[in-house]
N, C-alpha and C. Protein backbone atom coordinates (compact mmCIF):
# COMPACT_ATOMS: atom_id res chain seq x y z
N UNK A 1 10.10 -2.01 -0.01
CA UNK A 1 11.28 -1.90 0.82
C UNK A 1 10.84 -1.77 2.26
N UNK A 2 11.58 -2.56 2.80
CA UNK A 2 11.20 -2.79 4.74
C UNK A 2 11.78 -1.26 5.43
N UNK A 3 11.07 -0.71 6.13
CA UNK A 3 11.71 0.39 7.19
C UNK A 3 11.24 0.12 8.57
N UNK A 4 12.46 0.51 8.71
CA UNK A 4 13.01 0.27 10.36
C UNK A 4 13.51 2.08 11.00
N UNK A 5 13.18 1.74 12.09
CA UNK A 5 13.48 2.92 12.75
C UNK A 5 15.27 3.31 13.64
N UNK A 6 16.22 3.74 13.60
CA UNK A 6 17.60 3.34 14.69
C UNK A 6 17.03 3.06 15.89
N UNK A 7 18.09 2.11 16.10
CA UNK A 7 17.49 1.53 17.96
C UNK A 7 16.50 0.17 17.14
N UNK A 8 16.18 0.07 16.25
CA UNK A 8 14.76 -1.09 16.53
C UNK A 8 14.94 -2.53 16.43
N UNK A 9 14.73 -3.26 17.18
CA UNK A 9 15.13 -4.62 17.54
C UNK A 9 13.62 -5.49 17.03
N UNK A 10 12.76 -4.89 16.41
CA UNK A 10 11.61 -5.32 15.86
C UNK A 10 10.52 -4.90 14.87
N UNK A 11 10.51 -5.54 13.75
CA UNK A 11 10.09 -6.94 13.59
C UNK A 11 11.13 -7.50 13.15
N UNK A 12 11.49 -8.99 12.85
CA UNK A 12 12.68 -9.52 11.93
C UNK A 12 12.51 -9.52 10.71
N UNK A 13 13.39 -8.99 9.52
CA UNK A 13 13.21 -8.79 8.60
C UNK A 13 13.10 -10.25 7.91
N UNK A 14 12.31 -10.12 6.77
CA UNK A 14 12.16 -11.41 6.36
C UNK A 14 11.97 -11.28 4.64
N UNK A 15 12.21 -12.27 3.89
CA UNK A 15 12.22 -12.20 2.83
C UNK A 15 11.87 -13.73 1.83
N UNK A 16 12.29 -13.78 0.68
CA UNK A 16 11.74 -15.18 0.33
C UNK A 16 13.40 -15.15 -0.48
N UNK A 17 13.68 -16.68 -0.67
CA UNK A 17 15.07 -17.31 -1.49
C UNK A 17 14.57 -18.08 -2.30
N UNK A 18 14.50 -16.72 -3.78
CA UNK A 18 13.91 -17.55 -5.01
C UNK A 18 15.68 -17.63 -5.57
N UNK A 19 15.05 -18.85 -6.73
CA UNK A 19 16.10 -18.63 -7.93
C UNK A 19 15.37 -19.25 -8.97
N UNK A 20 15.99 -19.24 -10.30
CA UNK A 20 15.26 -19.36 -11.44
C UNK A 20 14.56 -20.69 -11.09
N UNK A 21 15.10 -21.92 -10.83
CA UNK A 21 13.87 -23.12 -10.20
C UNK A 21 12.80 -22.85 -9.30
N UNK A 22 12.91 -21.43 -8.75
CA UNK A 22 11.55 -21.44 -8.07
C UNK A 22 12.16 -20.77 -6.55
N UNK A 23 10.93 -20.99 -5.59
CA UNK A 23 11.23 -21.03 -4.09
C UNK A 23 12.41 -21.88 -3.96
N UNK A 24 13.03 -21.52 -3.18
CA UNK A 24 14.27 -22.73 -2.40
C UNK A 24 13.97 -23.63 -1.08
N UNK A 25 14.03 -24.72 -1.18
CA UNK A 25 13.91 -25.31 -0.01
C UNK A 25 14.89 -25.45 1.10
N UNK A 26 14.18 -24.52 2.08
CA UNK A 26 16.08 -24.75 3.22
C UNK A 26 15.67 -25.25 3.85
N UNK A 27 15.01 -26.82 3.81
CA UNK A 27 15.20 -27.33 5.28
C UNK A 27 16.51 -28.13 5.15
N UNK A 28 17.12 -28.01 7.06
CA UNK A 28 18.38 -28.72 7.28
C UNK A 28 19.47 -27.73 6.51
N UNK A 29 18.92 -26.84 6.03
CA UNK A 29 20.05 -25.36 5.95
C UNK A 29 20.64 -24.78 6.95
N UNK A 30 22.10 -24.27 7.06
CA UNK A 30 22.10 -23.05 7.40
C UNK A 30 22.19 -21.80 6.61
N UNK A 31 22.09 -20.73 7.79
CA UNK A 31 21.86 -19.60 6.82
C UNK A 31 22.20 -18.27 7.50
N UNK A 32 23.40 -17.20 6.71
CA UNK A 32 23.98 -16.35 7.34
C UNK A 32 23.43 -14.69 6.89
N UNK A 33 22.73 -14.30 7.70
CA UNK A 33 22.74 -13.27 6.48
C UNK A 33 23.81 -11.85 6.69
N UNK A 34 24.18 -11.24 5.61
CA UNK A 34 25.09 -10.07 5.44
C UNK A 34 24.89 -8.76 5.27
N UNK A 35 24.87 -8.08 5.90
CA UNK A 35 23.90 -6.52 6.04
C UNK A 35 25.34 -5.49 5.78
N UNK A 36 24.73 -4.56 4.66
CA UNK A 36 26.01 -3.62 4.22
C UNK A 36 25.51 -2.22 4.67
N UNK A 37 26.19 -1.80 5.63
CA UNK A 37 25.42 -0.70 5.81
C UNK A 37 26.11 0.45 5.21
N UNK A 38 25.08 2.27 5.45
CA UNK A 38 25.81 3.03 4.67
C UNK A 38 26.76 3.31 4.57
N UNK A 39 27.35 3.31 5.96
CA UNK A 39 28.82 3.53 6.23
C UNK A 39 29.98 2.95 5.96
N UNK A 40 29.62 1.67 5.38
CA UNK A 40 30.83 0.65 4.83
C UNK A 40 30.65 -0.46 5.27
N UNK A 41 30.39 -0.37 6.46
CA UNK A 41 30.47 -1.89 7.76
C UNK A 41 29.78 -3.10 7.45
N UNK A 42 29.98 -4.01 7.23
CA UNK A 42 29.16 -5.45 7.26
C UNK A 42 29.20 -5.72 8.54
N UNK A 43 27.54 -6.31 8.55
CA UNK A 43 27.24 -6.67 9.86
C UNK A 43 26.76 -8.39 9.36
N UNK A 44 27.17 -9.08 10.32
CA UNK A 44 26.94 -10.87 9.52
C UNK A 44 25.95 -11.32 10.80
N UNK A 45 24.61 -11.87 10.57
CA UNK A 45 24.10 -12.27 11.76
C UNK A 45 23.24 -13.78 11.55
N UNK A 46 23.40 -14.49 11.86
CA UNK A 46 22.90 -15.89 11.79
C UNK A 46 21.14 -15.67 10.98
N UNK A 47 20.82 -16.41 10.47
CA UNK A 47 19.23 -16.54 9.82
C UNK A 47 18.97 -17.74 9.98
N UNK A 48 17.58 -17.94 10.11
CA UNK A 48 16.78 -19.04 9.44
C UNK A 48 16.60 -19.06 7.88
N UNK A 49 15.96 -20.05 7.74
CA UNK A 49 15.54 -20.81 6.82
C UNK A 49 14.69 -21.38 6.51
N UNK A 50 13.44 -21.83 5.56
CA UNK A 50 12.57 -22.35 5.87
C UNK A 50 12.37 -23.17 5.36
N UNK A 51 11.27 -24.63 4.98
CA UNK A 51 10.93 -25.61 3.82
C UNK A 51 10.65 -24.70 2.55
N UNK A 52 9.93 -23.32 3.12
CA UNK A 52 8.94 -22.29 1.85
C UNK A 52 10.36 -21.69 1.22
N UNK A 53 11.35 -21.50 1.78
CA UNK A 53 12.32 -20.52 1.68
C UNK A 53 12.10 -19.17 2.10
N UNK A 54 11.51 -19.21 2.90
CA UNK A 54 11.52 -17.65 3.87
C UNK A 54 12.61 -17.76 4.65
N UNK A 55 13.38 -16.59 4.61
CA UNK A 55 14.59 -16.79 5.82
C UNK A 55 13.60 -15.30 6.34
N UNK A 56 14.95 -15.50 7.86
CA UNK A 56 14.41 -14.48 8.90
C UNK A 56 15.90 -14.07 9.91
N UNK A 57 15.84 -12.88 9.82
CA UNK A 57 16.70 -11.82 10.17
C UNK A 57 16.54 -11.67 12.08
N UNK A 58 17.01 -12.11 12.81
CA UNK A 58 16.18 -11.29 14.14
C UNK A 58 17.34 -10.35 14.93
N UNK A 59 16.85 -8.90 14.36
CA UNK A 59 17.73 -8.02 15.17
C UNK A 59 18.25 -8.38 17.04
N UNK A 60 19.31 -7.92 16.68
CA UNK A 60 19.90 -7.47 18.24
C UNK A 60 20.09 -6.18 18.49
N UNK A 61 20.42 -5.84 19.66
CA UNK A 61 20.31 -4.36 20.35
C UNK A 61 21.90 -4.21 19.63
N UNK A 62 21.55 -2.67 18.88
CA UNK A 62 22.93 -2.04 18.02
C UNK A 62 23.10 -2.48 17.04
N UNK A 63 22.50 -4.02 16.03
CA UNK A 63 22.27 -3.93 14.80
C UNK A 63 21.97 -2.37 14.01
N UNK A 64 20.66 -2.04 14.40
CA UNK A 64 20.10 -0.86 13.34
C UNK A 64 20.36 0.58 13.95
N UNK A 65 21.74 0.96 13.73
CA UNK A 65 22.22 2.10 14.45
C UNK A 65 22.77 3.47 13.48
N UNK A 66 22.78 2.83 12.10
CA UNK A 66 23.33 3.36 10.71
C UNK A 66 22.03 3.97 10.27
N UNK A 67 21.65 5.04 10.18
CA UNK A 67 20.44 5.83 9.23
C UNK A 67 21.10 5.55 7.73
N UNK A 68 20.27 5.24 7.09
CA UNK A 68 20.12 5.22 5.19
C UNK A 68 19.78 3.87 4.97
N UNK A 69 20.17 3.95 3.48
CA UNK A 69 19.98 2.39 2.71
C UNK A 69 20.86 1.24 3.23
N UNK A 70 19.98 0.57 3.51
CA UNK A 70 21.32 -0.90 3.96
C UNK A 70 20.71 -1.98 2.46
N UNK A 71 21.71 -2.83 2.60
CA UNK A 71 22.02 -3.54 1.69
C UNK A 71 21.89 -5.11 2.37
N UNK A 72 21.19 -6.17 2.06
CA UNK A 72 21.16 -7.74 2.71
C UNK A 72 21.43 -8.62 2.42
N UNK A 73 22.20 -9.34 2.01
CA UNK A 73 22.38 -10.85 1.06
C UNK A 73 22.23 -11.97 1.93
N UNK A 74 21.76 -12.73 1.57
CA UNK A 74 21.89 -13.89 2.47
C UNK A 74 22.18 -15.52 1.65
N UNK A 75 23.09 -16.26 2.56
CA UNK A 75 23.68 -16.93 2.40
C UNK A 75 23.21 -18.55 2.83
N UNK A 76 22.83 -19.04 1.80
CA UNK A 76 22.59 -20.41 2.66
C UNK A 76 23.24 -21.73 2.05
N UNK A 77 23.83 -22.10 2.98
CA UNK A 77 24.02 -23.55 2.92
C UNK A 77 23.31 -24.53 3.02
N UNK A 78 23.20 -25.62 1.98
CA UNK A 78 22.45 -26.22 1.89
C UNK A 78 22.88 -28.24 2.92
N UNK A 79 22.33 -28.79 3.40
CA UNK A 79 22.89 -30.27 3.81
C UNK A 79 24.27 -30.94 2.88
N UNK A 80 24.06 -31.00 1.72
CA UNK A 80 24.78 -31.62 1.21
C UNK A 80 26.07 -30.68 1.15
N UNK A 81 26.19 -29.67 1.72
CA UNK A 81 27.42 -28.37 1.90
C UNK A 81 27.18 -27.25 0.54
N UNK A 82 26.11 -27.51 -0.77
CA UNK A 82 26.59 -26.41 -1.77
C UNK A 82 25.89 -25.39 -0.44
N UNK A 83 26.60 -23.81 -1.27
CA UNK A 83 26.48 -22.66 -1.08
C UNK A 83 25.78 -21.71 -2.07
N UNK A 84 24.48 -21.00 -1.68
CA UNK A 84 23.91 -20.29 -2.59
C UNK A 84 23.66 -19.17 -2.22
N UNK A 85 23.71 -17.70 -2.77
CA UNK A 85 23.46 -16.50 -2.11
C UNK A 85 22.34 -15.57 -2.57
N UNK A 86 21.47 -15.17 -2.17
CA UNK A 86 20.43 -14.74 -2.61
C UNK A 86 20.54 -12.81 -2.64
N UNK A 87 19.54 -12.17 -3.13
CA UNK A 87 19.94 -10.62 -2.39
C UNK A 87 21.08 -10.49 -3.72
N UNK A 88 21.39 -9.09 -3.46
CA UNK A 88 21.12 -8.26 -2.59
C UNK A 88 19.55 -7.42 -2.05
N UNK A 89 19.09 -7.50 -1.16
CA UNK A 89 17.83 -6.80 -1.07
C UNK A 89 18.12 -5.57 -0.20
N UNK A 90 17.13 -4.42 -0.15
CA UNK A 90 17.56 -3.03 0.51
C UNK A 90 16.54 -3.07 1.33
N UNK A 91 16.93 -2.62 2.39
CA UNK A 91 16.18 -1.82 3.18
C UNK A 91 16.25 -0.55 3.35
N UNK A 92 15.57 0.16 4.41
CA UNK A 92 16.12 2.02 4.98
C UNK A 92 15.97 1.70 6.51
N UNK A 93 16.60 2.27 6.98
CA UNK A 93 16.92 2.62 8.63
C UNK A 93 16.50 4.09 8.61
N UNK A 94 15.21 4.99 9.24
CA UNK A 94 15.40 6.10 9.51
C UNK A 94 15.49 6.57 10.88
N UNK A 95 16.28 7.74 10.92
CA UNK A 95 16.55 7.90 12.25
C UNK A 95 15.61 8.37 13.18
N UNK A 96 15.81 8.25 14.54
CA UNK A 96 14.57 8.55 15.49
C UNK A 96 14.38 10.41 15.71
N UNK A 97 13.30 10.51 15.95
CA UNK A 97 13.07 11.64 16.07
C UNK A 97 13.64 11.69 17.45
N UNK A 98 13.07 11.58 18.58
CA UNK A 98 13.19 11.66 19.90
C UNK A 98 14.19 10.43 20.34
């Protein structure tokens, strides 16, 4: 499980989009991903995609502001328009000391 600190705008979280055929290929994907945080809130923030199927998350300032377990799904569309959703995967946000 990835940890992140509140406030942290780095590294981008990243992950792989298997399904039972294997790695997924996203090239010419898009890809959304969906962050549930503890408090209730979905946060939706654009992703990559890759040929390997690595997508990639890249925080903005006030994304990671929720301390606890967050929750990630991500969403990709493929060229031909299907829709496939990968996740849920968890992370933790802990809060800053100082």
């Amino acid at each position: 499980m990835a940890t992140f600190t509140v406030g942290d705008t780095l590294p981008p979280l990243t992950g792989t989009c298997t399904s039972s055929a294997g790695v997924v290929n996203g090239t010419g994907a898009a890809c959304v991903a969906h962050i549930s945080r503890p408090d209730g809130t979905i946060l939706s923030r654009a992703a990559t995609v890759s040929a390997t199927g690595t997508f990639s998350v890249t925080w903005q300032a006030g994304d990671l502001i929720v301390p606890g377990n967050h929750a990630i799904e991500v969403e990709v569309t493929f060229s031909a328009g299907a829709v496939q959703t990968f996740g849920p995967v968890t992370f933790y946000v802990q809060p800053q000391i100082a």
